[in-house]
Protein backbone atom coordinates (compact mmCIF):
# COMPACT_ATOMS: atom_id res chain seq x y z
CA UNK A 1 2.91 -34.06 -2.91
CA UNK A 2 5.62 -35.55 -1.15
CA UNK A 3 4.36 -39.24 -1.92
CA UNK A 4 4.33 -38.87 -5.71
CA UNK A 5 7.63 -36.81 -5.92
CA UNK A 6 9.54 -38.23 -3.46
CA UNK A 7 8.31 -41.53 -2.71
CA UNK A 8 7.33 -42.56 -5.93
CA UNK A 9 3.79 -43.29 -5.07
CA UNK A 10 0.97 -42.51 -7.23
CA UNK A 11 -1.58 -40.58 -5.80
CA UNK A 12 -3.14 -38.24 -8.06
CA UNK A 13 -4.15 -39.11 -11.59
CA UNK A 14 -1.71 -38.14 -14.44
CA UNK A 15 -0.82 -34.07 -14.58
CA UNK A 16 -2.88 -33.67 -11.51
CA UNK A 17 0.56 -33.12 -9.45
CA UNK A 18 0.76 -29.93 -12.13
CA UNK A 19 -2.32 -28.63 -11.50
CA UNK A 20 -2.07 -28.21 -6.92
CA UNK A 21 -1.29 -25.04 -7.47
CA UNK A 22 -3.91 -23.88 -9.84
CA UNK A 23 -6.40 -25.85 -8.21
CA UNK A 24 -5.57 -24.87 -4.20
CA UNK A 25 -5.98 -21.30 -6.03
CA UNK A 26 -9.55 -22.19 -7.06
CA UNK A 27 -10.60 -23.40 -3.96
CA UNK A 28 -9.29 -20.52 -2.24
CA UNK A 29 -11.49 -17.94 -4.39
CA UNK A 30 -14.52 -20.50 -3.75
CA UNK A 31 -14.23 -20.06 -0.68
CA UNK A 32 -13.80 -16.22 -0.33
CA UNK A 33 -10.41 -17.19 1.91
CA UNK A 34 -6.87 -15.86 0.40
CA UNK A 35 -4.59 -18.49 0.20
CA UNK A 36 -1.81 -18.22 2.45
CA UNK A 37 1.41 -17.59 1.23
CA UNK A 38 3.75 -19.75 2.85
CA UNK A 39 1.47 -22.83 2.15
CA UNK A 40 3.48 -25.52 1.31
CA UNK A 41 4.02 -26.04 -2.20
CA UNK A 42 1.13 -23.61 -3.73
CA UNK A 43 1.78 -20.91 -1.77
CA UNK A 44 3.60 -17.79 -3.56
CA UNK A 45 6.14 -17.88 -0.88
CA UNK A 46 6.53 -21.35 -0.83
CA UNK A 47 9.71 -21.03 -3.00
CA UNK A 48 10.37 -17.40 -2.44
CA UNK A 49 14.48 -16.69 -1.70
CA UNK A 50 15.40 -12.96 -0.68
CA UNK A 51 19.33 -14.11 0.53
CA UNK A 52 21.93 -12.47 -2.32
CA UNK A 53 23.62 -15.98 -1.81
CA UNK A 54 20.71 -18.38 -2.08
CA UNK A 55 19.32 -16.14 -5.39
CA UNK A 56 22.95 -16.40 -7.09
CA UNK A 57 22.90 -20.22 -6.34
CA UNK A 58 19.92 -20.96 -7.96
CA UNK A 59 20.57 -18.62 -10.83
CA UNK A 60 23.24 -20.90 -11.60
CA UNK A 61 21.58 -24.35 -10.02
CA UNK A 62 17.96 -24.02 -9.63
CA UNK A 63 18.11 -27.32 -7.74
CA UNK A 64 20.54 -25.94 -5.11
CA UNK A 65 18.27 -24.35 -2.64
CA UNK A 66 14.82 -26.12 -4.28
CA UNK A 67 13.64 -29.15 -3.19
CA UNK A 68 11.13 -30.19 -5.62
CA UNK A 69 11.08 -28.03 -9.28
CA UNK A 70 8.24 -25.54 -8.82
CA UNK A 71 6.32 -25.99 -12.03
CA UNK A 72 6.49 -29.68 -11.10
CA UNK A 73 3.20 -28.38 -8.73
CA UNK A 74 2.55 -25.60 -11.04
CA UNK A 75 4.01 -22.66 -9.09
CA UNK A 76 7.00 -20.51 -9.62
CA UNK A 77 10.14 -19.59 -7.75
CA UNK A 78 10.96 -16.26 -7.19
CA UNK A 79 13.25 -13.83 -5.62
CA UNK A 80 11.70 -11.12 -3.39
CA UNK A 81 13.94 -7.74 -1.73
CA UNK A 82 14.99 -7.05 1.54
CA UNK A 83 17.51 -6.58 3.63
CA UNK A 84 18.39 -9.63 3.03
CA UNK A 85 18.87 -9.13 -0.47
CA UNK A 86 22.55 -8.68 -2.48
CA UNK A 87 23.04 -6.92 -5.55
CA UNK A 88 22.04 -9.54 -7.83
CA UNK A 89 18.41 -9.17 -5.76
CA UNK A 90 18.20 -5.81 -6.70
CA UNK A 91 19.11 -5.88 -10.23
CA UNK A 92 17.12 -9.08 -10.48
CA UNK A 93 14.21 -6.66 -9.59
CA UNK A 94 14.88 -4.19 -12.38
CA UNK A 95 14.52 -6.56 -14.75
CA UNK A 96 11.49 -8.28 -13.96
CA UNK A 97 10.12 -3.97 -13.67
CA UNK A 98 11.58 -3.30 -17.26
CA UNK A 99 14.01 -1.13 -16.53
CA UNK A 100 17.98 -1.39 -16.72
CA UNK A 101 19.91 0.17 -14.26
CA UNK A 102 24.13 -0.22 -13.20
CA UNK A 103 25.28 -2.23 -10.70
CA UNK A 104 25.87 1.45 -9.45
CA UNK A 105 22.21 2.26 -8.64
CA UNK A 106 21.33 -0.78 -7.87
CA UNK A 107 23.43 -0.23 -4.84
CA UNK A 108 22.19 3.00 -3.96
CA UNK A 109 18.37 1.05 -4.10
CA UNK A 110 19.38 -1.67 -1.93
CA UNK A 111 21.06 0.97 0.66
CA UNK A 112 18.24 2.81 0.61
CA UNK A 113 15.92 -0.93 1.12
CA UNK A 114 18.07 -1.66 3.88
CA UNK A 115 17.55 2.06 5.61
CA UNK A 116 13.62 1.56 4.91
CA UNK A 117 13.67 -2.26 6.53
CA UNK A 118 15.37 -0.66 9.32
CA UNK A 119 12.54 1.59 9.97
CA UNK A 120 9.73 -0.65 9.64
CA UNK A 121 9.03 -1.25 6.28
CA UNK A 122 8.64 -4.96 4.69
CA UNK A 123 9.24 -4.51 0.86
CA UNK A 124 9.40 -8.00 0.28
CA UNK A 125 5.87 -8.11 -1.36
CA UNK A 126 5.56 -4.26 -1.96
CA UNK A 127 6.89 -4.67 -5.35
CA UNK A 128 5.52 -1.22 -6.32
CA UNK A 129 7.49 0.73 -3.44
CA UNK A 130 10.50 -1.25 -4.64
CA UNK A 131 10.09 -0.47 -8.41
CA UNK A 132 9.48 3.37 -7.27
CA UNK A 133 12.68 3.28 -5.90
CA UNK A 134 14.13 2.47 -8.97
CA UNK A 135 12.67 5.34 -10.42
CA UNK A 136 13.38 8.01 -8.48
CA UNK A 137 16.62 6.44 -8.35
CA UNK A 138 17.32 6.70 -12.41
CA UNK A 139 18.88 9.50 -14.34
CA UNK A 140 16.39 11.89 -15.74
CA UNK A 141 13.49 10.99 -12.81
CA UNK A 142 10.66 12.90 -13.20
CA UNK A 143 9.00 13.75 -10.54
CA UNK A 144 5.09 13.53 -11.40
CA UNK A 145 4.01 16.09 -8.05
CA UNK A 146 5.01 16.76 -4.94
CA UNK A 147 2.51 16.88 -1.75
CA UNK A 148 3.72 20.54 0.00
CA UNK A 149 1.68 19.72 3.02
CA UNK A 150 -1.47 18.13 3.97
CA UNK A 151 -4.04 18.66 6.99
CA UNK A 152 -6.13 15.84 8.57
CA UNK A 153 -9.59 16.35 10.69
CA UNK A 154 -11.07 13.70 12.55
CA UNK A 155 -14.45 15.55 14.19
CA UNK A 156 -17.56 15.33 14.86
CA UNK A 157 -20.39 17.47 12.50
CA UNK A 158 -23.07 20.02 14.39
CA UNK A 159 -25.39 17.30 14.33
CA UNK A 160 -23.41 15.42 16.23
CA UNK A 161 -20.78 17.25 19.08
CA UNK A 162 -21.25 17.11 22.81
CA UNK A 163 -23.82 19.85 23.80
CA UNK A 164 -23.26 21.47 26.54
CA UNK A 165 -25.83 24.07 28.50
CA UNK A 166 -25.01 27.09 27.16
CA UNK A 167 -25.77 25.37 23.64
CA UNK A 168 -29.04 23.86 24.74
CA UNK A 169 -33.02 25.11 24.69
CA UNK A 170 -35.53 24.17 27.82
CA UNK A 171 -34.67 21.02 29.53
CA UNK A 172 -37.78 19.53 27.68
CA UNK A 173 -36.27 19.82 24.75
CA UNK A 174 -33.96 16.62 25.55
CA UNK A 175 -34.18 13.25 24.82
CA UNK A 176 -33.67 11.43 28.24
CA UNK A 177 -32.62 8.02 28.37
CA UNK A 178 -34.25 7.31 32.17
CA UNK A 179 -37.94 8.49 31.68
CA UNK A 180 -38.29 8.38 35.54
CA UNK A 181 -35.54 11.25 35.16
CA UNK A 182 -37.57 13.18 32.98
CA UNK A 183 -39.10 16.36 34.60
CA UNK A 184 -42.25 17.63 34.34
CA UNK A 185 -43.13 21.07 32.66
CA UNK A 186 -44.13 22.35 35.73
CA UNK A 187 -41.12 20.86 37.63
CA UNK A 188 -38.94 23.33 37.13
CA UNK A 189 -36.09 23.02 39.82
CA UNK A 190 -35.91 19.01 38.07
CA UNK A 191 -35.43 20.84 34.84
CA UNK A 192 -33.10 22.53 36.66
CA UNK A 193 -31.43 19.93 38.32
CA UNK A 194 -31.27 18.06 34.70
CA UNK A 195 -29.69 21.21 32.75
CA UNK A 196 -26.82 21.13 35.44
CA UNK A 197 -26.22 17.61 35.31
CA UNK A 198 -26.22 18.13 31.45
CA UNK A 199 -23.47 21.17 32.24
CA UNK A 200 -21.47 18.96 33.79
CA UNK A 201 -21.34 16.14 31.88
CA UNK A 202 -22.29 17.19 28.44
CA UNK A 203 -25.32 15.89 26.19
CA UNK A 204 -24.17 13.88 23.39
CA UNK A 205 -26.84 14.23 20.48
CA UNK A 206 -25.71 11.42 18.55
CA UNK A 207 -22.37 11.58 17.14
CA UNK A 208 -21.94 11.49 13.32
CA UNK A 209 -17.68 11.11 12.86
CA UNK A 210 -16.56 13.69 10.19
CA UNK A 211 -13.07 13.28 8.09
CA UNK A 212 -11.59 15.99 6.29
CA UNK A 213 -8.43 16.56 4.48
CA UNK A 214 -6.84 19.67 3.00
CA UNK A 215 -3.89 18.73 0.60
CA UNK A 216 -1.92 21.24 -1.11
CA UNK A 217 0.05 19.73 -4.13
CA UNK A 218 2.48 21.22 -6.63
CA UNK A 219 2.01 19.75 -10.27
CA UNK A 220 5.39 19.51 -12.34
CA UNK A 221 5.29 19.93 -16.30
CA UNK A 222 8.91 19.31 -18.04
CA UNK A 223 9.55 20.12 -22.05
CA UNK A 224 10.28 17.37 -24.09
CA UNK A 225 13.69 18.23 -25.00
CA UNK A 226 14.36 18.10 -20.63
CA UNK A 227 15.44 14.46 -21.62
CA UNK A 228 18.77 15.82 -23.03
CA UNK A 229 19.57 17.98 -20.56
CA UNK A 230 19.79 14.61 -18.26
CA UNK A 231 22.75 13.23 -16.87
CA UNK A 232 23.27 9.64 -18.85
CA UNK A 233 25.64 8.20 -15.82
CA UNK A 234 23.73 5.97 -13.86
CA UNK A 235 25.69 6.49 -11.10
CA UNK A 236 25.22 10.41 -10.74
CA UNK A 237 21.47 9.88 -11.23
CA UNK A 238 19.69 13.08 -10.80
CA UNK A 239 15.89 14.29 -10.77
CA UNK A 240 15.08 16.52 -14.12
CA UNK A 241 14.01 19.92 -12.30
CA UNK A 242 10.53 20.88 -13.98
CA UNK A 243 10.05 23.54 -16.19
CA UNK A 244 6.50 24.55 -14.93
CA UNK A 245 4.95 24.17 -11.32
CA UNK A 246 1.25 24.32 -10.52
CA UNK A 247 0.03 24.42 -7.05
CA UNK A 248 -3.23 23.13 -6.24
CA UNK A 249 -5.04 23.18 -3.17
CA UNK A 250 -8.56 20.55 -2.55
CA UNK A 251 -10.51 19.61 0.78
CA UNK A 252 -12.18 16.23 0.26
CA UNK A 253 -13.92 13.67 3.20
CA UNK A 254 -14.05 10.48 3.63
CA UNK A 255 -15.05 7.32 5.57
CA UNK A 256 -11.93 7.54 8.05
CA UNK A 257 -9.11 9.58 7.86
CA UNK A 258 -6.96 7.47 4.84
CA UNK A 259 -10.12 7.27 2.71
CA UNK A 260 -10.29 11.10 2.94
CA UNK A 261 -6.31 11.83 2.27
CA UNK A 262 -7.03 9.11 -0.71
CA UNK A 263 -10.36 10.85 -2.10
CA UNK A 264 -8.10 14.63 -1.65
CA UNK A 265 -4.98 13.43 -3.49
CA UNK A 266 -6.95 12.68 -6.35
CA UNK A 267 -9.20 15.33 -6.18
CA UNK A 268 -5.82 17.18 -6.55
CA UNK A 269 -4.29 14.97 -9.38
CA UNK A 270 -7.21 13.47 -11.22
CA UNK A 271 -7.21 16.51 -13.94
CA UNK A 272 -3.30 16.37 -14.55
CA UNK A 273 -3.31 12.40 -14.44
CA UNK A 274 -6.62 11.28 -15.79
CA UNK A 275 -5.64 7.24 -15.49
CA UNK A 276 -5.94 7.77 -11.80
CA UNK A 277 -9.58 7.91 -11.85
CA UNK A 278 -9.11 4.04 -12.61
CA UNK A 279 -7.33 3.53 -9.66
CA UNK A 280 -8.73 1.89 -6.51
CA UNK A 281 -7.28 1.42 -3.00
CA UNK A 282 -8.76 -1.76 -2.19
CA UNK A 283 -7.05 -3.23 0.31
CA UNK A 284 -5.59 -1.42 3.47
CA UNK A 285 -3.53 -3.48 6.55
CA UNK A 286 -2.13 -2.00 9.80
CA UNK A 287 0.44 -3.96 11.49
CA UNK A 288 1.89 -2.61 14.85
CA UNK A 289 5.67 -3.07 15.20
CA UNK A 290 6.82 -1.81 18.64
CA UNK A 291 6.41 -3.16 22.14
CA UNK A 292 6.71 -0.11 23.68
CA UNK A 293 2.99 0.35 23.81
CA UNK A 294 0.27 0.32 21.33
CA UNK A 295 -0.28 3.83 21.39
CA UNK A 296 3.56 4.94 21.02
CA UNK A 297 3.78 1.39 18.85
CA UNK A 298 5.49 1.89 14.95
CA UNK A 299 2.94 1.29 12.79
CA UNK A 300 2.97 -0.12 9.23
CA UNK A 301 0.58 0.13 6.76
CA UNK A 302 0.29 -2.25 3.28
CA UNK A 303 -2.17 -0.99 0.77
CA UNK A 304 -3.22 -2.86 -2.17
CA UNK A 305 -4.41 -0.95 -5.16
CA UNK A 306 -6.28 -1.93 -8.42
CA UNK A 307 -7.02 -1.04 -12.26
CA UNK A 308 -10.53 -1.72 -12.25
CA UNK A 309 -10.35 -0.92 -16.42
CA UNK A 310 -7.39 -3.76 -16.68
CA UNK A 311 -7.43 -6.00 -13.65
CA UNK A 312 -3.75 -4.86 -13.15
CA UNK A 313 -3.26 -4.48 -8.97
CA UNK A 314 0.15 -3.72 -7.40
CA UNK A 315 0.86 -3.27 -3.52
CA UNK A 316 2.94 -0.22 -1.31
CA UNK A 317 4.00 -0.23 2.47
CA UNK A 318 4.58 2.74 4.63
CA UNK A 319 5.89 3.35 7.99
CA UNK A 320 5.92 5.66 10.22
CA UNK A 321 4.91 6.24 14.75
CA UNK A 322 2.14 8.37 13.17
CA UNK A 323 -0.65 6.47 11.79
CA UNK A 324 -1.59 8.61 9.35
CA UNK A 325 1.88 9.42 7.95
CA UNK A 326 2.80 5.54 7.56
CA UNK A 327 -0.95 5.68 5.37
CA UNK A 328 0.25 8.76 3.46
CA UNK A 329 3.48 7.68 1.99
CA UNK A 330 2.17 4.54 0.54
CA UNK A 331 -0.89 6.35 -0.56
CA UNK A 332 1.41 8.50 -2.69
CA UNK A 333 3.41 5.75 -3.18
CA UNK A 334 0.84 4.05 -5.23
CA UNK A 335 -0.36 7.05 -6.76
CA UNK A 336 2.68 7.77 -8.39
CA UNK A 337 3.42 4.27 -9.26
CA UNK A 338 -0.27 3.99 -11.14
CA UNK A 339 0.86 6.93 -12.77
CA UNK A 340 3.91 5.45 -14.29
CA UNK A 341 2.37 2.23 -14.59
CA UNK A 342 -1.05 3.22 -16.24
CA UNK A 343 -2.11 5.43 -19.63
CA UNK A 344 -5.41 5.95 -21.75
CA UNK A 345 -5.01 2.57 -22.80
CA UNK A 346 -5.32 0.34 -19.31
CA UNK A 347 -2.09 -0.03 -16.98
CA UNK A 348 0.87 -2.31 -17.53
CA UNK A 349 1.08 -4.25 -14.73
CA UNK A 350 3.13 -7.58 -14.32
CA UNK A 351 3.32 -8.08 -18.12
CA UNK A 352 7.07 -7.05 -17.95
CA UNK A 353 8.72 -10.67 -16.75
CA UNK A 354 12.06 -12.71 -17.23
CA UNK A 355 12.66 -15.11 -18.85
CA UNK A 356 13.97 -17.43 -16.39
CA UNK A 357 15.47 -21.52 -16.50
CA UNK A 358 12.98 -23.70 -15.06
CA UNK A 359 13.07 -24.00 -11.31
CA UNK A 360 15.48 -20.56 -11.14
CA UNK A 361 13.64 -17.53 -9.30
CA UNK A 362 11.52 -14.74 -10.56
CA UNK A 363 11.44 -11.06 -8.96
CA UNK A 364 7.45 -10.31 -9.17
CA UNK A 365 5.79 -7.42 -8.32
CA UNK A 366 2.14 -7.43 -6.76
């Protein structure tokens, strides 16, 4: 790249600078290997900007903070949020999302992105959590269901638990793992000696790892006429309050504790919000954040989530010093942004763009 575009030389044959990106893509999937992000040139971070400055610049210059024109190698600039980000971030954001928002909320989104980056969370490719915030944050938000409370079981089935003696027939009922151990029928203080070593130490039968979640949700129904009772100021943006609540209480399992909250929240929200039963968590990353230790460590969790009827996939991030609560709020996260995001007819997802000046930055959402 750098010899035909800034050394003049010719390398490639005619339009095959165009198609790196396309092609490093290609090679990638060929090789069941993601491409990495911040590879140079093809890479969707390779001309990424999340400074308020550096995305005003090259709103007004694309060249300014670019050295090479991205669709000269067939990628795209784009602008991602953080706490980094200025205003013009943000409402950069709400445009590529569809929606149109003050410069009012705007700043109440990017407070609340720089209170969430404080805490752990990396929105900067969690396009869905940031395009949730803009929805709660709008006038007239309505709120889809709230999750009252929810209960998580990590155990171990009766086929499976520690044994101990009082829970155990004739010592010849047990498999022993030393045969030369093993007493005979008629031995019975080694049977004894065996069921007291078993008392002490417990008899594991084979454990089988059981994960169980109750979830109690509240489903909100609002009247169509609710809209006009909404506040039109941006600024003074405030949540429609529902005109009929359902409560709803399911106990699913799962393969580990997130795939059990997942299968339990929609258990509890597939009826209401049929378009869910499309929906697929299909990608799940833990990141620990603190050096304290790994067990008191912040941990944060990135979930990728797909349409299997559209293709459509979006991604959430959580955080939290509990595990499992970092998993649950971009769980829910994602639900509720698949609900927004997806009808009968498939889910729109990353049709909504800008129309942007070659080489100037787009806000996408994954």
């Amino acid at each position: 790249e750098n010899s035909e575009l800034k050394m003049g030389v010719t390398a490639l044959p005619p339009g095959g600078v165009a198609k790196l990106t396309a092609t490093a893509a290609a090679v990638a999937k060929a090789c069941k290997q993601p491409l990495e992000a911040r590879q140079p040139y093809v890479g969707s971070s390779a001309f990424a900007h999340k400074g308020g400055l550096h995305v005003a610049a090259l709103a007004k210059m694309p060249s300014s903070y670019n050295h090479v024109v991205p669709g000269t190698v067939g990628n795209a600039a784009r602008s991602v949020v953080s706490e980094l980000s200025g205003r013009g971030n943000v409402l950069s954001a709400a445009v590529a999302a569809g929606r149109e928002v003050s410069k009012d909320t705007a700043g109440i989104v990017l407070a609340q992105i720089k209170e969430l980056e404080s805490k752990g969370f990396v929105l900067e490719d969690a396009g869905a959590s940031v395009d949730i915030l803009f929805q709660r944050a709008a006038a007239g938000y309505r709120a889809p269901f709230n999750v009252l409370e929810f209960n998580v079981s990590a155990s171990n089935n009766a086929f499976g638990g520690v044994v101990t003696a009082e829970g155990m027939e004739d010592a010849k009922d047990l498999d022993f793992v030393d045969d030369d151990f093993a007493p005979d029928d008629e031995d019975e203080d080694a049977a004894w000696r065996a069921t007291s070593l078993r008392r002490e130490s417990g008899y594991k039968r084979g454990t089988v790892s059981v994960n169980q979640v109750v979830v109690k949700v509240e489903l909100l129904e609002y009247d169509d006429d609710d809209d006009a009772t909404a506040d039109s100021k941006p600024s003074a943006a405030k949540a429609i309050r529902s005109s009929r609540r359902r409560t709803k209480l399911c106990v699913a399992e799962g393969n580990g504790p997130v795939n059990a909250l997942a299968n339990a929240l929609q258990l509890a929200l597939n009826e209401r919000f049929p378009q869910l039963k499309r929906i697929h968590l299909v990608d799940y990353q833990v990141d620990l954040l603190s050096s304290e230790g790994t067990s008191a460590a912040v941990t944060r969790v990135t979930m990728d989530f797909v349409d299997r009827g559209g293709g459509g996939t979006w991604r959430t991030v959580g955080a939290h010093a509990s595990i499992i609560e970092a998993s649950f709020r971009a769980l829910v996260d994602g639900m509720e942004y698949g609900i927004a995001q997806c009808g009968a007819d498939g889910c729109v997802v990353g049709e909504v763009g800008v129309e942007a000046r070659e080489g100037a930055p787009e806000t996408t959402a994954r």
